[in-house]
Protein backbone atom coordinates (compact mmCIF):
# COMPACT_ATOMS: atom_id res chain seq x y z
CA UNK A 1 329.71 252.71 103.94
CA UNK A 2 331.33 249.49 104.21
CA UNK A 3 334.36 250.08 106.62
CA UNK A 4 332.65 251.30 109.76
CA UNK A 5 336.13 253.19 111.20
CA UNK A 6 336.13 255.90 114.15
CA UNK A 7 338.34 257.89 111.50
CA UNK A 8 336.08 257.03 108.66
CA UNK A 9 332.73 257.87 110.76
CA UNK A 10 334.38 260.97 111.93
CA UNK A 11 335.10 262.06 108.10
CA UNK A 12 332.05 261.14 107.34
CA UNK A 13 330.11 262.88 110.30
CA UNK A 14 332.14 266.40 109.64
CA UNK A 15 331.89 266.16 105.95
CA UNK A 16 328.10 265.60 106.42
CA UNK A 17 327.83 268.13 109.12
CA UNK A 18 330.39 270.17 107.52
């Protein structure tokens, strides 16, 4: 992940934990 966003990291975070 190159753009290290709060929106980004929270997509990421609940697709991952999701």
């Amino acid at each position: 992940m190159d753009t290290m966003d709060p929106f980004e990291l929270d997509k990421i975070v609940s697709s991952t934990h999701g």
